[in-house]
Structures are given as structure tokens and as C-alpha cells.
PDB file of N, CA and C in Angstrom:
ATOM      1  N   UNK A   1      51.835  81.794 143.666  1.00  0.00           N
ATOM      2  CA  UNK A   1      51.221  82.821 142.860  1.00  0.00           C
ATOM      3  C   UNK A   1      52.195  83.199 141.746  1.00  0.00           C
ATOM      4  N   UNK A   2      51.665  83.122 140.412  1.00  0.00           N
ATOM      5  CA  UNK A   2      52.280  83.924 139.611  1.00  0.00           C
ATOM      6  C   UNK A   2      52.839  85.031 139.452  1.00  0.00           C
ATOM      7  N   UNK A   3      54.413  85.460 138.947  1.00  0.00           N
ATOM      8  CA  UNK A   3      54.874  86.798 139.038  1.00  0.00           C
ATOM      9  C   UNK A   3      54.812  87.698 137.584  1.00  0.00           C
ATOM     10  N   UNK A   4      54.023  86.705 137.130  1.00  0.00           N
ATOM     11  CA  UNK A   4      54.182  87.462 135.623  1.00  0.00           C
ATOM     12  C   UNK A   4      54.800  87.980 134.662  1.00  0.00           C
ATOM     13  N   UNK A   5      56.093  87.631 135.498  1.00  0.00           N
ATOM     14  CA  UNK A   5      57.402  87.451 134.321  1.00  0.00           C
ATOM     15  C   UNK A   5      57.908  85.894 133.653  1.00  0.00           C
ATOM     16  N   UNK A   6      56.900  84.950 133.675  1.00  0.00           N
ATOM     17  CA  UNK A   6      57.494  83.751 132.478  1.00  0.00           C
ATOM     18  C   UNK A   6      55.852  83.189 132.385  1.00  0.00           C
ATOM     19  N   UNK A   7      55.800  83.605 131.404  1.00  0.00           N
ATOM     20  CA  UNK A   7      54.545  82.789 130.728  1.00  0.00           C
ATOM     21  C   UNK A   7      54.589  81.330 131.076  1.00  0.00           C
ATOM     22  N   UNK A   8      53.257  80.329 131.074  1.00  0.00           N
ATOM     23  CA  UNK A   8      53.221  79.247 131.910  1.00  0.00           C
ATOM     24  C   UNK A   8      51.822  79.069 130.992  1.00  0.00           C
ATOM     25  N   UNK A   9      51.599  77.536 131.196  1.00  0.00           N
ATOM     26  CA  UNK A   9      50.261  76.915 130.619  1.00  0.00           C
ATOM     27  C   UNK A   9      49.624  77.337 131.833  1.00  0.00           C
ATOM     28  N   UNK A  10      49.580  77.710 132.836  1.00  0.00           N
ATOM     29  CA  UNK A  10      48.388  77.732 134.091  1.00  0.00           C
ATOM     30  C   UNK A  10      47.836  76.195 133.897  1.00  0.00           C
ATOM     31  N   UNK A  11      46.576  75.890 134.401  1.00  0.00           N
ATOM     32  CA  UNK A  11      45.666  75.059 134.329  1.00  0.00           C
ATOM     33  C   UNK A  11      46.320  73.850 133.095  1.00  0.00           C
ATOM     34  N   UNK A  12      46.742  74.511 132.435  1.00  0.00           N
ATOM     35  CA  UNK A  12      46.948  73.351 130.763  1.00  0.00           C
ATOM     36  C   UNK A  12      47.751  73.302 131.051  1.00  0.00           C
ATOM     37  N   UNK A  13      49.404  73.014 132.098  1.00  0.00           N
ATOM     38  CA  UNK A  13      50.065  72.935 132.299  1.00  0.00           C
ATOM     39  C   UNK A  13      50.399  71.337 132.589  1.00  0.00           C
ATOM     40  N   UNK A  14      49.569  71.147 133.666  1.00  0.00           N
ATOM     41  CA  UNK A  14      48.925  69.253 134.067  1.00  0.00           C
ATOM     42  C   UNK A  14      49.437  68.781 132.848  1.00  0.00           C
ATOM     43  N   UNK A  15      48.082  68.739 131.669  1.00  0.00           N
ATOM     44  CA  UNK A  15      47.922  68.354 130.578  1.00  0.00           C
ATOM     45  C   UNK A  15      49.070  68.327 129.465  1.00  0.00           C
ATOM     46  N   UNK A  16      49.453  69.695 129.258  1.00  0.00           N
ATOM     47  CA  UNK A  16      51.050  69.339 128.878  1.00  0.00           C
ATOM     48  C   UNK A  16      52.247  68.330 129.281  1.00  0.00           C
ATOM     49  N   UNK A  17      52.378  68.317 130.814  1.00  0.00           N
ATOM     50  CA  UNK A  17      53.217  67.332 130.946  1.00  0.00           C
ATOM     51  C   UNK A  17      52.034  65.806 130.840  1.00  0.00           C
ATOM     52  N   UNK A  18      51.354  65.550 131.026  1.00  0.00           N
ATOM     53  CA  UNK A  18      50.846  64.457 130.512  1.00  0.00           C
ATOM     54  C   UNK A  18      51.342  63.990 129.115  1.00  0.00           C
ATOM     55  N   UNK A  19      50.798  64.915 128.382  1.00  0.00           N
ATOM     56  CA  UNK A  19      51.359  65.051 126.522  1.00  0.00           C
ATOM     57  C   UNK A  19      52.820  64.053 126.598  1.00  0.00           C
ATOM     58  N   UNK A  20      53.337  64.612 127.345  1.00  0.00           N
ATOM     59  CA  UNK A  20      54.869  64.888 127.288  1.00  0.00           C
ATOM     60  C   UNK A  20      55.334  63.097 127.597  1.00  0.00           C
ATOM     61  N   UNK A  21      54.601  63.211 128.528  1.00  0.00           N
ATOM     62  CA  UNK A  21      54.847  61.883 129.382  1.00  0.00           C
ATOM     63  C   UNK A  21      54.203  60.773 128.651  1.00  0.00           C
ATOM     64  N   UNK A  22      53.485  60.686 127.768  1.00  0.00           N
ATOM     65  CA  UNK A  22      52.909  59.903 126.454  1.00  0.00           C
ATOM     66  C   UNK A  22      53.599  59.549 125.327  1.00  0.00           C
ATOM     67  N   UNK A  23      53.778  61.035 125.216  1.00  0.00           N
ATOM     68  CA  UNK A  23      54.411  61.228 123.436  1.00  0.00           C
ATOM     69  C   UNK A  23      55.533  61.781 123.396  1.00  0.00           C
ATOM     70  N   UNK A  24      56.670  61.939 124.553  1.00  0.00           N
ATOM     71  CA  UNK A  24      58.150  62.511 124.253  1.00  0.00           C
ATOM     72  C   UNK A  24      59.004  61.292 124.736  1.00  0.00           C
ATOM     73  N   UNK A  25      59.448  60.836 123.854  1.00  0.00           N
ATOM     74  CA  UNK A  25      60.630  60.225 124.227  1.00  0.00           C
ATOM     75  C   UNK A  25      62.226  61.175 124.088  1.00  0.00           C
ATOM     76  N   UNK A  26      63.584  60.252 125.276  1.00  0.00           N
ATOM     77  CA  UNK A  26      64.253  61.603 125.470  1.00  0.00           C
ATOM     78  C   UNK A  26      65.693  59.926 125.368  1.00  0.00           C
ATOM     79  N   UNK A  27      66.704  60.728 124.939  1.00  0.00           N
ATOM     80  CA  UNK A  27      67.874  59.145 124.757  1.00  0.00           C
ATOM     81  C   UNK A  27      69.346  60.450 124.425  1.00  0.00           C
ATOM     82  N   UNK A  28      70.232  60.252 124.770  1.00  0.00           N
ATOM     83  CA  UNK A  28      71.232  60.744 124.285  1.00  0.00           C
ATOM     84  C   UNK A  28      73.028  59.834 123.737  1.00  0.00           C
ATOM     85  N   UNK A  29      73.680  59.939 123.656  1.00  0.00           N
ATOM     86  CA  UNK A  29      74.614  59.993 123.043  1.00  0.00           C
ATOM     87  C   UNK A  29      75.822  60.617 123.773  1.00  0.00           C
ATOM     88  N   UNK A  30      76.769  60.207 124.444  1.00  0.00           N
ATOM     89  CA  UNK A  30      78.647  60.809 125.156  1.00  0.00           C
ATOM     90  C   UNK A  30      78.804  61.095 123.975  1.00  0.00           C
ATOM     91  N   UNK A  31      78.989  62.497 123.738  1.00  0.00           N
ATOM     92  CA  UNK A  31      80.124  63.204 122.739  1.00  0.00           C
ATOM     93  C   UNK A  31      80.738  64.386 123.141  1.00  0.00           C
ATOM     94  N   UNK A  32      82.293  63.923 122.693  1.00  0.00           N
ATOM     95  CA  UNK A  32      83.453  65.298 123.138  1.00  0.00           C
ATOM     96  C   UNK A  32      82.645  66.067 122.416  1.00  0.00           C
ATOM     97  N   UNK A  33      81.831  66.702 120.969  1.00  0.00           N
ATOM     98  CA  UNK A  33      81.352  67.620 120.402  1.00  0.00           C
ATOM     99  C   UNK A  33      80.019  67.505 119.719  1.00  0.00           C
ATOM    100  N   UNK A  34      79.177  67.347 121.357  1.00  0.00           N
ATOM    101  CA  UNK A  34      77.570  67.615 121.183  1.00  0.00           C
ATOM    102  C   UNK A  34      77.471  68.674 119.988  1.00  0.00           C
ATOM    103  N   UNK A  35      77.908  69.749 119.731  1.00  0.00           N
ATOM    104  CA  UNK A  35      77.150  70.886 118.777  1.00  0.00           C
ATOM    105  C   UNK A  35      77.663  70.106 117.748  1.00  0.00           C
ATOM    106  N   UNK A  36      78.362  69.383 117.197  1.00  0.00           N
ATOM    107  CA  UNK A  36      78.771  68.730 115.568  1.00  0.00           C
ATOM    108  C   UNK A  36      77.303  67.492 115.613  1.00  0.00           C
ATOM    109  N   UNK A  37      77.316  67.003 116.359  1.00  0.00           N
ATOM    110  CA  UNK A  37      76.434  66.029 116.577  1.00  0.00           C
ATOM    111  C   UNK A  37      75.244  66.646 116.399  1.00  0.00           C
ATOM    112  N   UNK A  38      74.928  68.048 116.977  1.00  0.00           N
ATOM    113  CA  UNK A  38      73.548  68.648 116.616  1.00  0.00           C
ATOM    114  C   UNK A  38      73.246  68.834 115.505  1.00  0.00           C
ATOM    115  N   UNK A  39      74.295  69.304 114.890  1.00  0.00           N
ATOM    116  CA  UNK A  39      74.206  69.837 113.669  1.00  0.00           C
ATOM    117  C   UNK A  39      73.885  68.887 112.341  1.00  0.00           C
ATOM    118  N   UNK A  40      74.283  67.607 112.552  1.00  0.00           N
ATOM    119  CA  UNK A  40      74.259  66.621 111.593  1.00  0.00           C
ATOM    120  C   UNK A  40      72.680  65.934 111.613  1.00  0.00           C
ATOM    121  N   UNK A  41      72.474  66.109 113.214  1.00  0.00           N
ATOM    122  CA  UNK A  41      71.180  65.688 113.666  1.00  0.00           C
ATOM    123  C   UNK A  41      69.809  66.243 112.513  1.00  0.00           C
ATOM    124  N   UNK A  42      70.261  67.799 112.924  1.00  0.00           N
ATOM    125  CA  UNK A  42      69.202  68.707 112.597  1.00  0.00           C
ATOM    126  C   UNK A  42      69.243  69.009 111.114  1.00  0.00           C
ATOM    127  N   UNK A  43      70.534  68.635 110.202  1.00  0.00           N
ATOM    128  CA  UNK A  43      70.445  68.743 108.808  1.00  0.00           C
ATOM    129  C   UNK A  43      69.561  67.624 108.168  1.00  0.00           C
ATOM    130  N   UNK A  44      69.970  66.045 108.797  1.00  0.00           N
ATOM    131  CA  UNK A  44      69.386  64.797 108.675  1.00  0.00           C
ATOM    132  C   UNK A  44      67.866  64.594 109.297  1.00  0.00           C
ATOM    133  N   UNK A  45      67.184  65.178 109.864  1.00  0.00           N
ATOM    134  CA  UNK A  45      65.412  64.427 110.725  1.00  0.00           C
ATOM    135  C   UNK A  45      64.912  65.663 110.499  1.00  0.00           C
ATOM    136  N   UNK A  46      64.276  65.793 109.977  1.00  0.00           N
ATOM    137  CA  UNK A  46      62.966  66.842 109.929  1.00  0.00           C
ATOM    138  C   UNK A  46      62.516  67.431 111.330  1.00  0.00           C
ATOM    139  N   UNK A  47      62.758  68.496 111.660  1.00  0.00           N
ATOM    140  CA  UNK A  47      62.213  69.191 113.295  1.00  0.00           C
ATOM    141  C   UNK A  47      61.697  70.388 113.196  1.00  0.00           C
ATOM    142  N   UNK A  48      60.738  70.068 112.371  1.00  0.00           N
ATOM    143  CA  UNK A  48      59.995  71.736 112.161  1.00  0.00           C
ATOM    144  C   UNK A  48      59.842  72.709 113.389  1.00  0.00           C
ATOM    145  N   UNK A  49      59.502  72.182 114.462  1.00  0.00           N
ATOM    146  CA  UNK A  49      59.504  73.350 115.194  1.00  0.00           C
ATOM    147  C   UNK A  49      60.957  73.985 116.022  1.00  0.00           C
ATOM    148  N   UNK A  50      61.900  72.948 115.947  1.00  0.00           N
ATOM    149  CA  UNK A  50      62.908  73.620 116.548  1.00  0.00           C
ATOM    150  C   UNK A  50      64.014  74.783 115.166  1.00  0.00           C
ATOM    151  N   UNK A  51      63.704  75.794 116.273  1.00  0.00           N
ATOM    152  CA  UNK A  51      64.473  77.584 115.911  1.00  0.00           C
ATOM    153  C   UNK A  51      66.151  77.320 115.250  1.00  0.00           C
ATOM    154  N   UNK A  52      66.574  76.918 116.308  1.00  0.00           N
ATOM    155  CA  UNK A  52      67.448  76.906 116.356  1.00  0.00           C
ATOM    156  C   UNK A  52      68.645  76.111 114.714  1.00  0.00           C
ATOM    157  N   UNK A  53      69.170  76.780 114.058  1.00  0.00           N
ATOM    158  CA  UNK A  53      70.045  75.849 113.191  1.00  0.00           C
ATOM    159  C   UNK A  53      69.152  75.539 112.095  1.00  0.00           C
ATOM    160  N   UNK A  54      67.818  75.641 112.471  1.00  0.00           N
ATOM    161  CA  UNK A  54      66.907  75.057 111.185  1.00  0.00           C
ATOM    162  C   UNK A  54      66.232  76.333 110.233  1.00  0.00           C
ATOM    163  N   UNK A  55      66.829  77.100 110.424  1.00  0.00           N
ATOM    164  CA  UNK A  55      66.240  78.310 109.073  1.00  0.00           C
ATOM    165  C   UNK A  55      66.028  78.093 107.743  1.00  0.00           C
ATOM    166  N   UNK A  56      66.182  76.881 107.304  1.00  0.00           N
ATOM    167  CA  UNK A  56      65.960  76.424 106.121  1.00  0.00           C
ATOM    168  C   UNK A  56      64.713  75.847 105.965  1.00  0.00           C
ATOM    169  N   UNK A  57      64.335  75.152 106.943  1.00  0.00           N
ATOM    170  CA  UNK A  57      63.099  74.860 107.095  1.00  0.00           C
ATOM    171  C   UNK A  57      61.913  75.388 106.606  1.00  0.00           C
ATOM    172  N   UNK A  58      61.549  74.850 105.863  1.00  0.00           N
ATOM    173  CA  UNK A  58      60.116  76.099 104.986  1.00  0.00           C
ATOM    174  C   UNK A  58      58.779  76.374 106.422  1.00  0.00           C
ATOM    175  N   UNK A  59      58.553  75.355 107.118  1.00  0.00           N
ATOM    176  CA  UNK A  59      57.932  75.584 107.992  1.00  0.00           C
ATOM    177  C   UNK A  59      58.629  77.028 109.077  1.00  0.00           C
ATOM    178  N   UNK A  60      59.649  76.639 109.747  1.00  0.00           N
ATOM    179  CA  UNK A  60      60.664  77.339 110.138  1.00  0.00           C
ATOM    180  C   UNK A  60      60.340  79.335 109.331  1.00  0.00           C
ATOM    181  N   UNK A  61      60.742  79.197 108.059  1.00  0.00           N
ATOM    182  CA  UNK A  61      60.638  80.109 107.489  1.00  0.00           C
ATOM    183  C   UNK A  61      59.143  80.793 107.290  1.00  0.00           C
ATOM    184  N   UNK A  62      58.406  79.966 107.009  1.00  0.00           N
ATOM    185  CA  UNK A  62      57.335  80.980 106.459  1.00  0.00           C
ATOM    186  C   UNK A  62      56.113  80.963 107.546  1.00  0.00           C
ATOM    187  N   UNK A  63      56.278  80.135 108.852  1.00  0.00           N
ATOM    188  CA  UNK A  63      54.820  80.443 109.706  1.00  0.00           C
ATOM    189  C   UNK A  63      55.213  80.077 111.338  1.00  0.00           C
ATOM    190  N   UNK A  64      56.495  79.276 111.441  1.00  0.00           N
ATOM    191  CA  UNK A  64      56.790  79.107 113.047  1.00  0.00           C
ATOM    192  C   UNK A  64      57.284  80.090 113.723  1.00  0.00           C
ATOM    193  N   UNK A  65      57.991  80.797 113.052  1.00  0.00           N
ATOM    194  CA  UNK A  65      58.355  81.953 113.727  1.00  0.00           C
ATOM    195  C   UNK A  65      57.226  82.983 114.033  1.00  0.00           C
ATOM    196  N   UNK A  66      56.334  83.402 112.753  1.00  0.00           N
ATOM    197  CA  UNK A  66      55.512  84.675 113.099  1.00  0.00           C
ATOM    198  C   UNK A  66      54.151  83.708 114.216  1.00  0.00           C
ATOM    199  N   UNK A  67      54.309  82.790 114.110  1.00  0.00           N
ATOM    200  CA  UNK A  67      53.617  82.279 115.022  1.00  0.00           C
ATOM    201  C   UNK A  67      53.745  82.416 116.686  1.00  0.00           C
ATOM    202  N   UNK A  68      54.907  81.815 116.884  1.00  0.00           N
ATOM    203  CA  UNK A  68      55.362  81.812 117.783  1.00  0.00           C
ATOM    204  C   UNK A  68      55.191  83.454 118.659  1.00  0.00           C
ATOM    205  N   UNK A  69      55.462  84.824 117.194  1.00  0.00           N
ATOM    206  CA  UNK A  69      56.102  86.113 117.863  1.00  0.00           C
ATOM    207  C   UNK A  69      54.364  86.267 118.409  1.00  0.00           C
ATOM    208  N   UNK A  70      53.404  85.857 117.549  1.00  0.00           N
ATOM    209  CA  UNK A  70      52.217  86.161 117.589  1.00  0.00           C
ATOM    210  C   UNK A  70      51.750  85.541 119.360  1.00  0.00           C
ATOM    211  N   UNK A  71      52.285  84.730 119.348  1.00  0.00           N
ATOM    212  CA  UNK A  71      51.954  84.017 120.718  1.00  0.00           C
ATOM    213  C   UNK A  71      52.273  84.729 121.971  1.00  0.00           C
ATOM    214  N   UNK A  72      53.603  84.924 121.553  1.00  0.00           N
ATOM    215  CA  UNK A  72      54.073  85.736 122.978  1.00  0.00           C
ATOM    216  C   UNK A  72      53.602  87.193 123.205  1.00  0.00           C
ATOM    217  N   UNK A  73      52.663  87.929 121.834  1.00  0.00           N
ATOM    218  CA  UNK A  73      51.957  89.308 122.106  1.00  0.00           C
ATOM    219  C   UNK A  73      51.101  88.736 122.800  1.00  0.00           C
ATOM    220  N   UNK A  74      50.225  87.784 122.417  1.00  0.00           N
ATOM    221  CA  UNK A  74      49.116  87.609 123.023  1.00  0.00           C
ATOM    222  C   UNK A  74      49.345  87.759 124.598  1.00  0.00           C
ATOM    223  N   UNK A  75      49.885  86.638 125.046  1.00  0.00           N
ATOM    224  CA  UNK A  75      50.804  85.779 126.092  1.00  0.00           C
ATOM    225  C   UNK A  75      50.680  87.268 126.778  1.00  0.00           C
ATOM    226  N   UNK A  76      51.326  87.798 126.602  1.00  0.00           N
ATOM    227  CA  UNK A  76      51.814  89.569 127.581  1.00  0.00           C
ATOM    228  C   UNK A  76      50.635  90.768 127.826  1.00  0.00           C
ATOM    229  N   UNK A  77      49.234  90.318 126.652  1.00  0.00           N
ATOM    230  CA  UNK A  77      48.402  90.964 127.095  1.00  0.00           C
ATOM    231  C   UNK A  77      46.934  90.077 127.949  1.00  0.00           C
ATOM    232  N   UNK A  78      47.853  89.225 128.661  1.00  0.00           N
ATOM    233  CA  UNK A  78      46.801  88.307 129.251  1.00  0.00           C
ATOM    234  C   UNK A  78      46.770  88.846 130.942  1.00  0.00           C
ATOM    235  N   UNK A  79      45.939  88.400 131.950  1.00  0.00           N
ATOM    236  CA  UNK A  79      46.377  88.527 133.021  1.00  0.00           C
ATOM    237  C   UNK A  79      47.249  87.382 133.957  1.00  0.00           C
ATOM    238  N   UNK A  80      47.711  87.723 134.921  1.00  0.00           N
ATOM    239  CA  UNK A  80      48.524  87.142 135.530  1.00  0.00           C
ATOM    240  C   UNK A  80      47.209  85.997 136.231  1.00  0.00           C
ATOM    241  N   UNK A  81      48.090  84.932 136.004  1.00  0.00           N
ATOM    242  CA  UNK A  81      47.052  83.552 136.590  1.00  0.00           C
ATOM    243  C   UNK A  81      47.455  83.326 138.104  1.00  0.00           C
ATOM    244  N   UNK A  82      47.129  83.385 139.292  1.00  0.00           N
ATOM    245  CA  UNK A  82      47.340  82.641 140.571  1.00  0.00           C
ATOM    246  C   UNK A  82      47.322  81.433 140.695  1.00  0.00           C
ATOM    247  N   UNK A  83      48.445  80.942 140.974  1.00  0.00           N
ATOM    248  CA  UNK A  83      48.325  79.376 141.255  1.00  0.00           C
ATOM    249  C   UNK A  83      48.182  78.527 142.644  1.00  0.00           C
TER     250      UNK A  83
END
């Protein structure tokens, strides 16, 4: 049962990791300094939705964020799902 402190796809949850398991590929890289490596990453490939480091991002800037804040009001006035 849900405790209603971490938002969750409920039901669309399945389906998400399906998504995931389709369309995410995952590979890394040994480095003494993963965060230099991020950083070069995230200046160089386009990652509109990731927050983090990418504030330059016009997407980033002008609609992922109020999106996102918009999501999590919703998200908090929903009811708690039983699983």
C-alpha cells in the first residue's frame, strides 16, 4: 500500500519501465573525476530534460522547470493509490 510520501506512476508504472527497457540505453566510463566528465558531457549533447548543470538550456529555462513544479502540485493533490 501506498504511504503517500513519494509520488509513483501507480498502474503506469509497468509501462514506464517497459519504455525504459525499449528506449534507455545505460554505458559508463572509470573516471578519478566523474563530475569533470559530467560537465563536458552536458555542455557537449543536448539533454533537455536534465536540471541539473543545464540552465542554459532554453528548454530548461523557459518550460521544464514550471512544468515539472506544475506536476508535482498536481501530484500532491491526488489521492493516495493502493497497490
Amino acid at each position: 500500500m501506498g504511504s503517500g510520501r513519494r509520488p509513483t506512476f501507480a498502474a503506469g508504472e509497468a509501462k514506464l519501465s517497459a519504455w525504459i527497457a525499449d528506449h534507455a540505453y545505460v554505458t559508463w566510463v572509470e573516471t578519478d573525476r566523474p563530475w569533470s566528465a559530467e560537465q563536458r558531457l552536458i555542455a557537449s549533447v543536448n539533454l533537455p530534460l536534465n536540471l541539473d548543470q543545464n540552465r542554459q538550456h532554453t528548454f530548461h529555462q523557459q518550460q521544464l522547470t514550471q512544468i515539472r513544479a506544475d506536476a508535482r502540485t498536481t501530484a500532491r493533490t491526488l489521492p493516495v493509490v493502493s497497490t
